[in-house]
Protein backbone atom coordinates (compact mmCIF):
# COMPACT_ATOMS: atom_id res chain seq x y z
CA UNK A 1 44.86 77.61 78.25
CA UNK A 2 41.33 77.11 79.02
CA UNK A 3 41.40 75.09 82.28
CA UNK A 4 43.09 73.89 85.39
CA UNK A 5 44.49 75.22 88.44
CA UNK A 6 48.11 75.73 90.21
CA UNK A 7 47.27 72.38 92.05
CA UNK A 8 47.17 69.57 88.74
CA UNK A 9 49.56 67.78 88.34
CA UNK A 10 51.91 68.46 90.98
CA UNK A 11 52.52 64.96 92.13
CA UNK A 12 55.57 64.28 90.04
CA UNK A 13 57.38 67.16 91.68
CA UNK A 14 56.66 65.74 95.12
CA UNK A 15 58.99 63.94 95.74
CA UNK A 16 61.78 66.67 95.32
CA UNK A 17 59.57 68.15 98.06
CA UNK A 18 59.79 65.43 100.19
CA UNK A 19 63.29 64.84 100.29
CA UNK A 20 64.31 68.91 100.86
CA UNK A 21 66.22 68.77 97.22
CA UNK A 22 63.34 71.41 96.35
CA UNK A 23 60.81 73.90 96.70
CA UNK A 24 57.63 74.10 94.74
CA UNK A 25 55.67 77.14 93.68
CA UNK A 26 52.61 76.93 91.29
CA UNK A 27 51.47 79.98 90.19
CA UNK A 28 47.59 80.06 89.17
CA UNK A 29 47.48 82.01 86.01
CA UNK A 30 44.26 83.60 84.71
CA UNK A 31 42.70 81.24 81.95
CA UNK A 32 41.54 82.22 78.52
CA UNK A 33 38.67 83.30 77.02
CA UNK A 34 37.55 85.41 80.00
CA UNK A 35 41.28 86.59 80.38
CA UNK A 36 43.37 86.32 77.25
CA UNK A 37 46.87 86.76 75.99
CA UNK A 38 48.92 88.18 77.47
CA UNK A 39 47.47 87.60 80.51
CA UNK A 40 48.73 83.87 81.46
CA UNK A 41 51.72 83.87 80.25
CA UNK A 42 52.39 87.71 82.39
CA UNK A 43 51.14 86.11 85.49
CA UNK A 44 53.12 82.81 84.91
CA UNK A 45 56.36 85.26 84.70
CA UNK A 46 54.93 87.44 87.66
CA UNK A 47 55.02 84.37 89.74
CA UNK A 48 58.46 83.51 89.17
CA UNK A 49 59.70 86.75 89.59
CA UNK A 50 58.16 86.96 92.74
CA UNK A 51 59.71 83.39 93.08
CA UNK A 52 63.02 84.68 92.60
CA UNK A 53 62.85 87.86 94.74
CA UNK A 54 62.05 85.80 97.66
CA UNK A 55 64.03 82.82 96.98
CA UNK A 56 66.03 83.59 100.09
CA UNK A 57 62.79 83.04 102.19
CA UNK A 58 61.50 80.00 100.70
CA UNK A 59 64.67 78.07 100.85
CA UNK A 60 65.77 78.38 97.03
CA UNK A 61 69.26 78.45 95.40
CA UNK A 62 68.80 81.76 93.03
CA UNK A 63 70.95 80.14 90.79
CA UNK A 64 68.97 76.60 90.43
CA UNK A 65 65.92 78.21 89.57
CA UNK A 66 64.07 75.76 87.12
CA UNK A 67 60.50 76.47 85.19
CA UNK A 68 58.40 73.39 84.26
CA UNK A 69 54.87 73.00 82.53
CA UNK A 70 52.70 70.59 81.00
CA UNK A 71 50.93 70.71 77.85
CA UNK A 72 49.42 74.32 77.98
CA UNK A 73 51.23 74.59 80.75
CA UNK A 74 54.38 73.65 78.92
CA UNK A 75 53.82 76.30 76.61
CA UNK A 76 53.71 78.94 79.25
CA UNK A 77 56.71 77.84 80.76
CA UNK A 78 58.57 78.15 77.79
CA UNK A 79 57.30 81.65 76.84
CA UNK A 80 58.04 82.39 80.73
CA UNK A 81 61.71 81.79 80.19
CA UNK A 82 61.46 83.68 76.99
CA UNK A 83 60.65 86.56 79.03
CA UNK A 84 62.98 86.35 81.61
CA UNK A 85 65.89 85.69 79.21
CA UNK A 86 64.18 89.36 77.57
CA UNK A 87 63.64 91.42 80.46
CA UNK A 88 66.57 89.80 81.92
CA UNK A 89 65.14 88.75 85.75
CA UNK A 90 65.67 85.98 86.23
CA UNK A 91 67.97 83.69 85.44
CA UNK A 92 67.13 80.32 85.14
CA UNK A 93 69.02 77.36 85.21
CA UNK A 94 66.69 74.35 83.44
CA UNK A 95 63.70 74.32 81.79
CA UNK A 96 61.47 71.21 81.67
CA UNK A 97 58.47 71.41 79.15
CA UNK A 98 56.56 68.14 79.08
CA UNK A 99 54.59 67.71 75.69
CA UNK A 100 54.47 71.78 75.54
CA UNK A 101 51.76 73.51 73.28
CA UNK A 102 53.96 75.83 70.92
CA UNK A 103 52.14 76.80 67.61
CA UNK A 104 48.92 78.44 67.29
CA UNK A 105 49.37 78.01 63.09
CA UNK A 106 48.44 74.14 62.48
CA UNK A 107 51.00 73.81 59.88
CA UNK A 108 52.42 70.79 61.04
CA UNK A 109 50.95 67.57 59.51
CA UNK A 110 50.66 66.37 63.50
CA UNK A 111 48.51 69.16 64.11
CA UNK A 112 45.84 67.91 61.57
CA UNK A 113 46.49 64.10 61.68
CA UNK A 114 43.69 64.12 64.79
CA UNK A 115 40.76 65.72 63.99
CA UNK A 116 37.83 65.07 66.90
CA UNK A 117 38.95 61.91 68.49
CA UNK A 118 41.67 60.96 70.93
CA UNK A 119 42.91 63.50 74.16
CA UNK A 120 43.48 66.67 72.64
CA UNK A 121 42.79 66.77 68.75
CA UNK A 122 42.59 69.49 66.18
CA UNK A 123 39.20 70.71 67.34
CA UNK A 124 40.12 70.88 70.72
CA UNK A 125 43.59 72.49 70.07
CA UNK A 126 42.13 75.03 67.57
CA UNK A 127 39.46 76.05 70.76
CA UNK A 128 42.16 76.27 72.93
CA UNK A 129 44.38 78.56 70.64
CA UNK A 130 41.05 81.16 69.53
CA UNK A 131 40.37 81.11 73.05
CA UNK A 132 43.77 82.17 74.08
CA UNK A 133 43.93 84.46 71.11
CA UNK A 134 41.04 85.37 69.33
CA UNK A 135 41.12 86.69 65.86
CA UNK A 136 44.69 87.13 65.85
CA UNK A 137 45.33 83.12 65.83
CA UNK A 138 47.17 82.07 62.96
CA UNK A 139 47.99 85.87 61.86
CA UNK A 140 51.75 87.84 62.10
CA UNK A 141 50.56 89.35 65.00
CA UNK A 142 50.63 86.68 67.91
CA UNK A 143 53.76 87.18 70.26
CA UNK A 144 56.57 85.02 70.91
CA UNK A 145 55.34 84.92 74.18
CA UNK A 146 51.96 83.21 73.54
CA UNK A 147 53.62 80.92 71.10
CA UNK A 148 56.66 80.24 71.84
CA UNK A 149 57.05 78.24 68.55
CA UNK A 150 57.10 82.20 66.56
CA UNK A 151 60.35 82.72 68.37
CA UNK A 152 62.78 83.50 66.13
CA UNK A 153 65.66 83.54 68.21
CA UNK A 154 66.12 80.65 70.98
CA UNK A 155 69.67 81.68 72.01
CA UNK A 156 70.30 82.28 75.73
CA UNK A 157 67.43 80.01 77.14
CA UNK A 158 68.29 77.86 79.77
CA UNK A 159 69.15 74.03 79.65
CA UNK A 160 65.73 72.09 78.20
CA UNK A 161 64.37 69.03 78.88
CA UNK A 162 61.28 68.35 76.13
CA UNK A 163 59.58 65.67 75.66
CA UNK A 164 56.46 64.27 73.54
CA UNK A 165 54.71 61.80 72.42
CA UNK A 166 54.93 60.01 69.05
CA UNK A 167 50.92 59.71 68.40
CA UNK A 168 50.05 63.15 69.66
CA UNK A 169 49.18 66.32 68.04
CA UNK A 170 51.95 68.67 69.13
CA UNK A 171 54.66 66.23 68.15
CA UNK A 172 55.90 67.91 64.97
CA UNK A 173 55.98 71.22 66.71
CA UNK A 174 58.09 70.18 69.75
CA UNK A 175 60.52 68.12 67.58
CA UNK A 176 60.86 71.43 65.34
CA UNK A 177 61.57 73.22 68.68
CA UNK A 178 64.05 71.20 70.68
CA UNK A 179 66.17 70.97 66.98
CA UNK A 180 66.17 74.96 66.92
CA UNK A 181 66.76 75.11 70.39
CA UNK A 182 69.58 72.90 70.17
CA UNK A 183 71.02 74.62 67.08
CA UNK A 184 71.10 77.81 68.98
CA UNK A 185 73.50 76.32 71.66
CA UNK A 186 71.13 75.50 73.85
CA UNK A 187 71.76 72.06 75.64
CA UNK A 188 68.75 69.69 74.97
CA UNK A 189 67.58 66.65 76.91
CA UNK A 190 64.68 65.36 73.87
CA UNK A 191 62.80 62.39 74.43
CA UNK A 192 59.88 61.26 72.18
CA UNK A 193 58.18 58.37 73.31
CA UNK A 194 56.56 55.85 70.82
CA UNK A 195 52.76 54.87 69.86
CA UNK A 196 51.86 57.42 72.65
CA UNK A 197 49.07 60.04 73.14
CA UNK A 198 49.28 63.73 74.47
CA UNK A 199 49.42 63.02 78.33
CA UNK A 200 49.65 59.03 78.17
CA UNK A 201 52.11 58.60 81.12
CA UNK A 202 49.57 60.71 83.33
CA UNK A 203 46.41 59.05 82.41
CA UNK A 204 48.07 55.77 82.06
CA UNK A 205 50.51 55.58 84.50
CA UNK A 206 50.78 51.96 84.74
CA UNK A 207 52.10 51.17 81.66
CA UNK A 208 55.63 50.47 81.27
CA UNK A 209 56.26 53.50 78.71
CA UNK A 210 54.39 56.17 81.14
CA UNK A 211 56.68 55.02 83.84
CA UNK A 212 60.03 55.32 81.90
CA UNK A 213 58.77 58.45 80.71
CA UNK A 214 58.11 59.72 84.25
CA UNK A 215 61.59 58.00 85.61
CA UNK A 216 63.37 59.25 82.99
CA UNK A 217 62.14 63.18 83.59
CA UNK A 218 62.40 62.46 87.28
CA UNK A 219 66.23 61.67 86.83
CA UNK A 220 67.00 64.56 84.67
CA UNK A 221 65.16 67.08 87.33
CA UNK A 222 67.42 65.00 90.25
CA UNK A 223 70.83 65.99 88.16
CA UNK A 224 69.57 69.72 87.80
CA UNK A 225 68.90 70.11 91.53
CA UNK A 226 72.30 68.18 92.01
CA UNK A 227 73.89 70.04 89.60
C-alpha cells in the first residue's frame, strides 16, 4: 500500500504479451499515507473500467477480462472485483491474487507469528495497514473494499486463483478466504506452497518451489485466456 509502481512485477505476465494471447494494463494507483483509502483501491477499479470501455481498442475479449495483484497489490485486486461485481461494470472472468493482503485486524495467529524479522512481518504489515487506514484500522468501520477479508458476502466474484505461502504472514487470512470463497460457489484454484516466505518465488526464483509456483500460476492464466 505504501510503495511501488504500475511497472513491478510485470515480468510474469510477459509472456502472454509476447505470444498475442493477451494484453496488459497496469494501472498506477495513488499510495498510502499521502493518499489513503479509498483512494487505491478507486483508482485500481478506475483503471479497469477504463480497461473495459476500451477493450475494443486495445485488442481485449470483454468477456476474458481477468484482474491480478500481488501482495498489496493482491489485495486491491480483490477489492477491485468486489466493486465491479457491486457497481456491476465490469464483468470479469478470473481473478488471480498472488499471496493477497486481506485483513487489516491481526487476528490470525500468522499475522503475529513474525514480529520484525523476515520479508514482511507484523511491524511492517501493521505500517502498511495504519498507513492505508489510519485510526480506523482494526475498527467496524474499514470497508470491504480496503479489506477485502471484512466481506461478508463473496458470492458472484469471478473464478480465483490464490495462492500463499506456508511461512508467511498472510497465510491464515488467504486460506480463510479462498474456503469462503469457495463455499459461496465460487470456483477456486488454491495453492499453498510449503516452508515459504511472502514473495519467495520472486526473490528466489531459482529454487525449485518458486518455479513450480510460477509454472503452476502461469498454466492456470494460459487455460483462462484459452478458456
Amino acid at each position: 500500500m505504501i510503495m511501488g509502481d504500475r511497472r513491478a512485477h510485470l515480468s510474469n505476465l510477459l509472456t502472454h504479451v509476447i505470444d498475442g494471447s493477451a494484453v496488459v494494463v497496469s494501472a498506477e494507483y495513488r499510495l498510502a499515507p499521502e493518499h489513503p483509502d479509498p483512494a487505491p483501491v478507486e483508482d485500481c477499479y478506475a483503471g479497469l473500467v477504463w480497461t473495459a470501455k476500451n477493450a475494443g481498442e486495445l485488442g481485449i475479449d470483454p468477456e476474458r477480462l481477468l484482474i491480478t495483484g500481488i501482495s498489496a497489490g493482491g489485495g486491491l485486486a480483490a477489492g477491485t472485483a468486489l466493486l465491479a461485481r457491486d457497481r456491476a461494470f465490469p464483468g470479469l472472468s478470473h481473478q488471480v491474487l498472488i499471496c493477497p493482503m486481506l485483513d487489516d485486524r491481526f487476528e490470525t495467529h500468522s499475522s503475529r507469528m513474525v514480529d520484525r524479522g523476515g520479508v514482511w512481518g507484523r511491524h511492517s504489515n501493521l505500517y502498511g495497514w495504519t498507513s492505508l487506514l489510519g485510526e480506523r484500522r482494526g475498527g467496524p468501520e474499514v470497508s470491504q473494499y480496503a479489506a477485502p477479508a471484512r466481506a461478508e458476502d463473496l458470492s458472484r466474484l469471478p473464478r480465483t486463483y490464490i495462492d500463499t505461502g506456508s511461512a508467511e504472514g498472510f497465510r491464515d487470512e488467504i486460506l480463510i478466504y479462498a474456503g469462503r470463497l469457495s463455499e459461496a460457489g465460487v470456483s477456486v484454484d488454491f495453492h499453498m506452497w510449503g516452508g515459504v516466505f511472502h514473495g519467495f518465488d520472486m526473490m528466489a526464483g531459482h529454487a525449485a518451489v518458486s518455479r513450480a509456483s510460477n509454472a503452476t500460476r502461469e498454466e492456470f492464466i494460459r487455460r483462462a485466456l484459452d478458456a
